[in-house]
Protein backbone atom coordinates (compact mmCIF):
# COMPACT_ATOMS: atom_id res chain seq x y z
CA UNK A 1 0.00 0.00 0.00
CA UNK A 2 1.25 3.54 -0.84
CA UNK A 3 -0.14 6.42 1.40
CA UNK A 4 0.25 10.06 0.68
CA UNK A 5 -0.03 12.14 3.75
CA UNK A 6 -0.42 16.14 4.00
CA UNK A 7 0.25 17.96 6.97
CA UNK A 8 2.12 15.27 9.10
CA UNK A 9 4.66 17.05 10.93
CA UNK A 10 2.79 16.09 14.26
CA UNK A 11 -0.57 15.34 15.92
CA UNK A 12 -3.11 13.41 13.79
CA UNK A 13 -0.56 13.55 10.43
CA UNK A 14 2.28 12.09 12.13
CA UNK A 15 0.33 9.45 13.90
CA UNK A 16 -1.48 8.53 10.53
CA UNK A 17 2.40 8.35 9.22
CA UNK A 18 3.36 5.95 12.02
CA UNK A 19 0.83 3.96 11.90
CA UNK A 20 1.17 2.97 7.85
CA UNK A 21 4.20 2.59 8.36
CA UNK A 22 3.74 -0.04 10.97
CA UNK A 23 1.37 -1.67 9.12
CA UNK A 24 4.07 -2.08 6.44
CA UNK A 25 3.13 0.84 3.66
CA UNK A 26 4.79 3.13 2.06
CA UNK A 27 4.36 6.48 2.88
CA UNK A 28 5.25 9.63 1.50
CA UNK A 29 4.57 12.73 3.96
CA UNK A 30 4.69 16.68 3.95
CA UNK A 31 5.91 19.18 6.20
CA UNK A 32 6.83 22.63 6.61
CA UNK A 33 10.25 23.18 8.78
CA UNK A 34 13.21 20.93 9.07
CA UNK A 35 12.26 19.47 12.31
CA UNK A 36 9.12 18.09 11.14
CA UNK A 37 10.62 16.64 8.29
CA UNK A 38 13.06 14.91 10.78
CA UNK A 39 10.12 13.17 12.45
CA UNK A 40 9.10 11.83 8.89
CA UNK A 41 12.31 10.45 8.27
CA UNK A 42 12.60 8.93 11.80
CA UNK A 43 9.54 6.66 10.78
CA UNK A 44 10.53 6.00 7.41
CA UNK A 45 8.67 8.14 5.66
CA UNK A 46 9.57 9.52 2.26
CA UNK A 47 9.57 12.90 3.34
CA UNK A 48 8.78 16.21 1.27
CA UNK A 49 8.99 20.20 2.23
CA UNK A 50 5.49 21.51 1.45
CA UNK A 51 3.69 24.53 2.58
CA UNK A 52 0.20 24.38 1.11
CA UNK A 53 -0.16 28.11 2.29
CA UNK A 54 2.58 29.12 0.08
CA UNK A 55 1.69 29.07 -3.68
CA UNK A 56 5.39 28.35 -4.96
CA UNK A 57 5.73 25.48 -2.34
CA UNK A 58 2.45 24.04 -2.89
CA UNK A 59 2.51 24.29 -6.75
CA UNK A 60 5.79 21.72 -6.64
CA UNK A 61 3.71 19.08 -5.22
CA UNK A 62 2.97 16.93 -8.45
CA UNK A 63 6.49 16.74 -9.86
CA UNK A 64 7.76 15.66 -6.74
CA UNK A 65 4.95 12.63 -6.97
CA UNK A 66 5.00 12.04 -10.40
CA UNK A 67 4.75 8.27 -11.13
CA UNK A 68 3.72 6.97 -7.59
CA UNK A 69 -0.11 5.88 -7.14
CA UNK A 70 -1.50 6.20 -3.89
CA UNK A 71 -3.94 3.88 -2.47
CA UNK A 72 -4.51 6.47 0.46
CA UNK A 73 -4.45 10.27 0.50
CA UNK A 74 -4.76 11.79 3.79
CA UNK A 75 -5.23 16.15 3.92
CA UNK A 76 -4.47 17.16 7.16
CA UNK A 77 -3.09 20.06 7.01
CA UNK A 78 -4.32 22.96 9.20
CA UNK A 79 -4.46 25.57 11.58
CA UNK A 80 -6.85 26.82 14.56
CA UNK A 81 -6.60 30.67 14.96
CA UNK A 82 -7.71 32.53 17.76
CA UNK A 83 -10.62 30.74 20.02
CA UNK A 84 -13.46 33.40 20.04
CA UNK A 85 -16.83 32.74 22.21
CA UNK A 86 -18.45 35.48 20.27
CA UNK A 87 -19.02 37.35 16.92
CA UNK A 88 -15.99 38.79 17.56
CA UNK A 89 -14.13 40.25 14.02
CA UNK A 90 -11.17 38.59 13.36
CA UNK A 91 -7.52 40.70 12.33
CA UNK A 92 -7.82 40.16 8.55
CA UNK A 93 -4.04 38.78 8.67
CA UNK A 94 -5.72 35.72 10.68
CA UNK A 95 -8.69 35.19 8.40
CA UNK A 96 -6.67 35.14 5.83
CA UNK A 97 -3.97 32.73 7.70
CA UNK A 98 -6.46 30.29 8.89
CA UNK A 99 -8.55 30.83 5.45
CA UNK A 100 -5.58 29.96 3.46
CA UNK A 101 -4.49 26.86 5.44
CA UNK A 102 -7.65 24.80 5.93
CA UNK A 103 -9.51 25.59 2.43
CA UNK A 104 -7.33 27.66 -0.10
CA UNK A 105 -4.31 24.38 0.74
CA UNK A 106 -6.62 21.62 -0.26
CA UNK A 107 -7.98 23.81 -3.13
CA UNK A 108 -4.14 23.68 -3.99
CA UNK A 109 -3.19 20.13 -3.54
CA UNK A 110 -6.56 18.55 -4.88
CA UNK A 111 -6.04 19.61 -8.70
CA UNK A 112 -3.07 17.69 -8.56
CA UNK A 113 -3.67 14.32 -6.87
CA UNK A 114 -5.74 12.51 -9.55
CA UNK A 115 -2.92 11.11 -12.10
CA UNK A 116 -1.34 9.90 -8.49
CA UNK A 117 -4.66 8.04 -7.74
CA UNK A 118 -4.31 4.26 -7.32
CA UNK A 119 -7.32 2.56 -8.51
CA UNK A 120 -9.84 2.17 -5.59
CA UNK A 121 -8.23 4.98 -3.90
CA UNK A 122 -9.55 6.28 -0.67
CA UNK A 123 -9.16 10.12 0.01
CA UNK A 124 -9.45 11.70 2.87
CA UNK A 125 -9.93 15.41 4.47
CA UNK A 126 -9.63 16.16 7.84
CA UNK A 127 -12.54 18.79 8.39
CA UNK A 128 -14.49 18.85 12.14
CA UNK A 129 -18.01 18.82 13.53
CA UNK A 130 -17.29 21.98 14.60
CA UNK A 131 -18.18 22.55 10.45
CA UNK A 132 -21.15 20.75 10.78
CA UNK A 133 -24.60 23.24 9.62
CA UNK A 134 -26.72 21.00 10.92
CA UNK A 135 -25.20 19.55 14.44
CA UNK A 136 -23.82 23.26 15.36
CA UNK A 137 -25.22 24.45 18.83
CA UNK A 138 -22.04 26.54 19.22
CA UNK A 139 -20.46 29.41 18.54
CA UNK A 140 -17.02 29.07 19.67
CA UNK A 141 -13.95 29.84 17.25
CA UNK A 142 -16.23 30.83 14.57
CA UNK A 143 -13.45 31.45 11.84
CA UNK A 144 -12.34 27.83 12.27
CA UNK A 145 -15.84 26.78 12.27
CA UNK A 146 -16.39 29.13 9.11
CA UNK A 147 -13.17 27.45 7.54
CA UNK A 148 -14.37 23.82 8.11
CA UNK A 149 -17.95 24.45 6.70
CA UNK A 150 -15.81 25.65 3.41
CA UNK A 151 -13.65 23.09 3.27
CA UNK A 152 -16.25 20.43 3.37
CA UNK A 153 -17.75 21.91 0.30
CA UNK A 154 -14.19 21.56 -1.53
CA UNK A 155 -14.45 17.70 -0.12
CA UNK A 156 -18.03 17.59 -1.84
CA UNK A 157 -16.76 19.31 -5.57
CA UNK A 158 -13.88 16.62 -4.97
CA UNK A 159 -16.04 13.85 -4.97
CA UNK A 160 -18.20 14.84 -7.35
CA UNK A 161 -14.86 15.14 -9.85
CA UNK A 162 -13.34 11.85 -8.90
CA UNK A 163 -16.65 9.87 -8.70
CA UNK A 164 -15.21 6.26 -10.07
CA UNK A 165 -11.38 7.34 -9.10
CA UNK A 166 -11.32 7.44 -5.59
CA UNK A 167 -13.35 7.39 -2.76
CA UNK A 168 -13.80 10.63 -1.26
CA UNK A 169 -14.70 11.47 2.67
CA UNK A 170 -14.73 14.26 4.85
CA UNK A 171 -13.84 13.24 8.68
CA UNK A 172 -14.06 14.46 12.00
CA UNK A 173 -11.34 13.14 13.74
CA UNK A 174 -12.75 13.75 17.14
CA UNK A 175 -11.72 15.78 20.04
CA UNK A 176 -7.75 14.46 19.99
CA UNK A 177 -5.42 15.20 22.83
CA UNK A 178 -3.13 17.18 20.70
CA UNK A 179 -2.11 20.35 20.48
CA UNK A 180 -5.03 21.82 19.12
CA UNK A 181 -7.74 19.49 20.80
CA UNK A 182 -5.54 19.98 24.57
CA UNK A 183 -5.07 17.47 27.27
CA UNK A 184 -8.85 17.09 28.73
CA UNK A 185 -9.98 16.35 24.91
CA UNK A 186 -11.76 12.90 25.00
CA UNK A 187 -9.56 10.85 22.68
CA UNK A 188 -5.63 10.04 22.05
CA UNK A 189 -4.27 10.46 18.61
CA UNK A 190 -3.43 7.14 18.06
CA UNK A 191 -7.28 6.04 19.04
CA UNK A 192 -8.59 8.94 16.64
CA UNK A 193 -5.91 7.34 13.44
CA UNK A 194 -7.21 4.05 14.24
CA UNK A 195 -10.52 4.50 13.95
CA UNK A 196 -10.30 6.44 10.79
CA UNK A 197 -7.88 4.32 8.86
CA UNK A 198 -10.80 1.37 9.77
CA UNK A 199 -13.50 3.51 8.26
CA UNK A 200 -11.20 4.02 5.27
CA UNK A 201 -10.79 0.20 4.67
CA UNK A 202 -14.66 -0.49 4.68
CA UNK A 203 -15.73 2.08 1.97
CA UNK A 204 -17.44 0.80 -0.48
CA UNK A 205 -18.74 3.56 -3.10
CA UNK A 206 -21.95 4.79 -1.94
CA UNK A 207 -19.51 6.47 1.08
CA UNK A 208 -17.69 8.66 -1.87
CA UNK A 209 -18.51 12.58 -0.61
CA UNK A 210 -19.52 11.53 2.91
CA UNK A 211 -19.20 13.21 6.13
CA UNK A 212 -17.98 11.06 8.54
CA UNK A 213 -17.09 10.89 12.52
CA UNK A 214 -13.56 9.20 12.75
CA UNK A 215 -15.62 5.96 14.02
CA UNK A 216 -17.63 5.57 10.38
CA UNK A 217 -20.90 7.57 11.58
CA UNK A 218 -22.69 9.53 9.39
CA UNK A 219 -22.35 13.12 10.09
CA UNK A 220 -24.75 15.96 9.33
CA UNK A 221 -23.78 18.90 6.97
């Protein structure tokens, strides 16, 4: 098996990294600085210096896979932003950080996956309830809210585009003791990984542009 993962310097991307490469794939993983790309290594990983908020860096992606096929493609890449309880206006500079990392970076790495797509690929995005239309009885961090909603559109034009090429899914990965999710958050990383590299084994078709909880549940829009 040959897995593609984006945005694996740590947390979720790194775990999805160590796992694969326990289980014996190949994996080929992105990462901004150095150190991250270290941590790749470390595991095996064939590891590449991408910035998907930087056009020039995240242009270079499809040379630098050219020929491989990927029977997994994981998009993690992303970033938080201030946590707001309010409709409180964010700086423009963090819009557009947070804008540019969660939606604009797939936007970027999507139009350049699908002559690297294995047959029966499964693709995956890492998006978050907190995105969710439907579920939301929240209003907490509403530009990362705003940026998931978006980005679970892209997953849904995705789909759509690579119906009968891959397998498309948008995930919540949980609330992960990471970084971003913090120490009282209900799940570890490697529990969160787990559970969503299951659900990506049992797709069948009818899951392609799905919403799903890292467990395989059916999320609302």
């Amino acid at each position: 098996m040959q897995v593609l993962v984006v945005g694996a310097s740590r947390g979720i991307g790194l775990e999805f990294v160590r796992q694969y490469r326990q289980a014996g794939a190949q994996v080929v993983a992105t990462a901004r600085s150095e150190e991250g790309l270290e941590r790749l290594r470390a595991f095996g990983a064939t590891a590449l210096k991408l910035d998907v908020a930087d056009t020039a860096s995240a242009s270079g992606l499809a040379w630098q896979i050219d020929g491989q096929l990927f029977d997994r493609v994981i998009l993690n890449a992303g970033i938080h932003g201030t946590r707001t309880t309010g409709l409180q206006t964010p700086p423009q500079d963090e819009f557009d950080a947070v804008m540019r990392t969660n939606v604009l970076g797939p936007m970027r790495v999507l139009p350049q996956l699908p002559d690297s797509l294995a047959p029966g690929a499964r693709l995956a995005i890492l998006s978050s309830r907190m995105g969710s239309m439907g579920l939301r009885d929240g209003t907490g961090s509403w530009l990362y809210r705003a940026s998931k909603a978006a980005v679970n559109s892209v997953l849904r034009d995705a789909a759509l585009v690579l119906d009968g090429r891959a397998i498309c899914v948008s995930f919540h990965p949980g609330w992960v003791r990471t970084d971003m999710g913090g120490s009282s958050a209900d799940l570890s990383v490697d529990e969160s990984v787990a559970g969503m590299r299951a659900t990506l084994a049992a797709l069948t078709p009818a899951d392609n542009g799905a919403f799903l909880n890292h467990d395989g549940q059916p999320l609302a829009w």
